[in-house]
Structures are given as structure tokens and as C-alpha cells.
Protein backbone atom coordinates (compact mmCIF):
# COMPACT_ATOMS: atom_id res chain seq x y z
CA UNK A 1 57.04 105.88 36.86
CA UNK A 2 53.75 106.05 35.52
CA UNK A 3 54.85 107.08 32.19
CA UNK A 4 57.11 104.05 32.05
CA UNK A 5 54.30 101.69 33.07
CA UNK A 6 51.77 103.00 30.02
CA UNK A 7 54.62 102.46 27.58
CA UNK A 8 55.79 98.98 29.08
CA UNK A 9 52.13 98.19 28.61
CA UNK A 10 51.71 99.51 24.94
CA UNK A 11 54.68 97.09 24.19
CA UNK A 12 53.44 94.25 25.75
CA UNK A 13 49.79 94.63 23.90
CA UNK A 14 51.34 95.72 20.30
CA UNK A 15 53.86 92.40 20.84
CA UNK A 16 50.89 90.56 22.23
CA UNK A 17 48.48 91.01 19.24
CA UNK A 18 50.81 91.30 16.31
CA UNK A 19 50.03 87.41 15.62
CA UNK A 20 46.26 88.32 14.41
CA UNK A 21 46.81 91.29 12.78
CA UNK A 22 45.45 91.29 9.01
CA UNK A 23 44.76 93.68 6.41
CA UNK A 24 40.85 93.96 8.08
CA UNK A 25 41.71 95.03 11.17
CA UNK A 26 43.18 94.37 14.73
CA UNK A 27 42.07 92.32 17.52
CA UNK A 28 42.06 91.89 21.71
CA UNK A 29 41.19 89.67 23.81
CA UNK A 30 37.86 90.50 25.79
CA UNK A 31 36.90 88.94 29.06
CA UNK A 32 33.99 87.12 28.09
CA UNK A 33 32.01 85.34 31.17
CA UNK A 34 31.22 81.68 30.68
CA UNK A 35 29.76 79.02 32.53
CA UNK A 36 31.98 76.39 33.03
CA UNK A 37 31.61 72.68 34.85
CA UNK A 38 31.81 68.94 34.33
CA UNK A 39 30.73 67.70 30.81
CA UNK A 40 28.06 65.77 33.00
CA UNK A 41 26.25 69.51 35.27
CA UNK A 42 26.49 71.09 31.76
CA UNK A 43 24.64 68.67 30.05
CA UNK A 44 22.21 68.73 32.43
CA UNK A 45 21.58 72.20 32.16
CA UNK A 46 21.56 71.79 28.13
CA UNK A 47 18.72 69.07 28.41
CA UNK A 48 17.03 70.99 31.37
CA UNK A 49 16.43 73.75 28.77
CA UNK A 50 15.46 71.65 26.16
CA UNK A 51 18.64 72.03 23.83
CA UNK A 52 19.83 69.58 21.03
CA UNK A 53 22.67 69.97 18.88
CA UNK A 54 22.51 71.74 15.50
CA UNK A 55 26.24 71.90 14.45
CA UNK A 56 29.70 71.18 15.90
CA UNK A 57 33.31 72.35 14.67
CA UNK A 58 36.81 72.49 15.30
CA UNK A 59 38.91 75.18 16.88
CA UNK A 60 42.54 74.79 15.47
CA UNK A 61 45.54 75.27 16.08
CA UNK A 62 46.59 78.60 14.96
CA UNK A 63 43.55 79.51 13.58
CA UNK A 64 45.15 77.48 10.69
CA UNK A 65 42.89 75.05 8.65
CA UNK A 66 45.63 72.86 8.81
CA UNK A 67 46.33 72.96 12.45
CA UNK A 68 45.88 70.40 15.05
CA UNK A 69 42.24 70.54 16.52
CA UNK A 70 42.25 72.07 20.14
CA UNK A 71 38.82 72.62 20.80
CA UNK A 72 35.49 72.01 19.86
CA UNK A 73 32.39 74.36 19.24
CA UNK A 74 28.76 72.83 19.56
CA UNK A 75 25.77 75.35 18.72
CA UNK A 76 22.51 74.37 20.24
CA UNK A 77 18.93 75.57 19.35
CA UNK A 78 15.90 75.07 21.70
CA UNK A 79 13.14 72.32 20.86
CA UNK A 80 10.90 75.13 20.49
CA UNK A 81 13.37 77.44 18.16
CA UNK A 82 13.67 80.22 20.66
CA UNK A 83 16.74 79.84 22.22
CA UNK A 84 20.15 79.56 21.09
CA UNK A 85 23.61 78.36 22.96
CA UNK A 86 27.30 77.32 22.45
CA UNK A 87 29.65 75.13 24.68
CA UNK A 88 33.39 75.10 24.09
CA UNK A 89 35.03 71.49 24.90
CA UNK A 90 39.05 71.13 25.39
CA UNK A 91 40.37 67.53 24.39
CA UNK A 92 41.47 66.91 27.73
CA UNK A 93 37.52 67.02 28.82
CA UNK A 94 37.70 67.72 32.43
CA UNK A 95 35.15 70.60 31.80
CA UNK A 96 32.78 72.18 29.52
CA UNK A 97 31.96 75.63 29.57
CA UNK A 98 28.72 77.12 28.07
CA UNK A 99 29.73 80.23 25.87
CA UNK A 100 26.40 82.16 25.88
CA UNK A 101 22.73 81.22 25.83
CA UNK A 102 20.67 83.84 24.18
CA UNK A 103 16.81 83.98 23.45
CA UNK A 104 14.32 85.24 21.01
CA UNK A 105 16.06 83.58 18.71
CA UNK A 106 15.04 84.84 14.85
CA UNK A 107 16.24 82.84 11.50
CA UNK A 108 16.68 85.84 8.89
CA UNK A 109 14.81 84.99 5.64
CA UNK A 110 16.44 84.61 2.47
CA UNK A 111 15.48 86.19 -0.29
């Protein structure tokens, strides 16, 4: 029984990830722990910290240039450069999660 439960799950995984295969490598999900709330308790926590917006983009559809936009990223720096975030927003905006919020925040120099 257990034999036929580890290959049932193989199958499921290889069928499950075959969409994002490429020629550099494979990929799985991870579980990744957010903070998620109304648009309104998350902004409050972004301005609490001192956050203000330094880029937003679209998730699409397929990860397809072309597809239909179903989210949207929005990276945040500190006012005092230190601290870095990222909220992910759904179109239907009932909530707002925060991705990470990370700190000593370094720019690498260019050369």
C-alpha cells in the first residue's frame, strides 16, 4: 500500500509541474508564509513602518507576457533605505497579503 501511495504521488507531482518545466531547470511549489488582511490593516502596517512604493508589476496569466494580468506585485523600500517589502494584490481586492519584509537592506554598487 505504501508503495502504491509513493508512486501515485510521483505521478501527481511529475503531471503537476510539467507546465514550468524549461531547459534551466524544474520547479515546486514551496509553502511560503505571508501576511495577509484587508488592503486597509496592510496599509497600515506599510505606513506604520515607514514604507513607500518603489515599483509595481503585473503577474500574468500563464506566466505569458501576453496573458491577462492576475495579480499585482508592489516592492517597497523604507524612508530610511533599510528595509525592504512586497505585497501581492488579486483583482478581486478583498485582501492584500505582505510577501516578506526584510532588513539591512544593501544596494550592490555598479561598477
Amino acid at each position: 500500500m505504501k508503495k502504491i501511495l509513493l508512486i501515485l504521488s510521483l505521478l501527481i507531482t511529475s503531471v503537476a509541474y510539467a507546465d514550468h518545466e524549461d531547459d534551466f531547470g524544474n520547479y515546486y511549489f514551496q509553502q511560503v508564509p505571508a501576511l495577509c488582511s484587508s488592503p486597509q490593516y496592510i496599509d497600515n502596517y506599510l505606513n506604520h513602518f515607514g514604507f513607500e512604493p518603489k515599483s509595481i508589476s503585473l503577474g500574468r496569466e500563464g506566466m505569458q507576457k501576453s496573458g491577462q494580468p492576475v495579480y499585482m506585485v508592489t516592492y517597497y523600500i523604507t524612508k530610511d533605505g533599510t528595509q525592504a517589502t512586497a505585497t501581492i494584490d488579486v483583482p478581486s481586492g478583498t485582501e492584500k497579503c505582505i510577501i516578506y519584509h526584510t532588513f539591512d537592506l544593501t544596494t550592490p554598487q555598479q561598477n
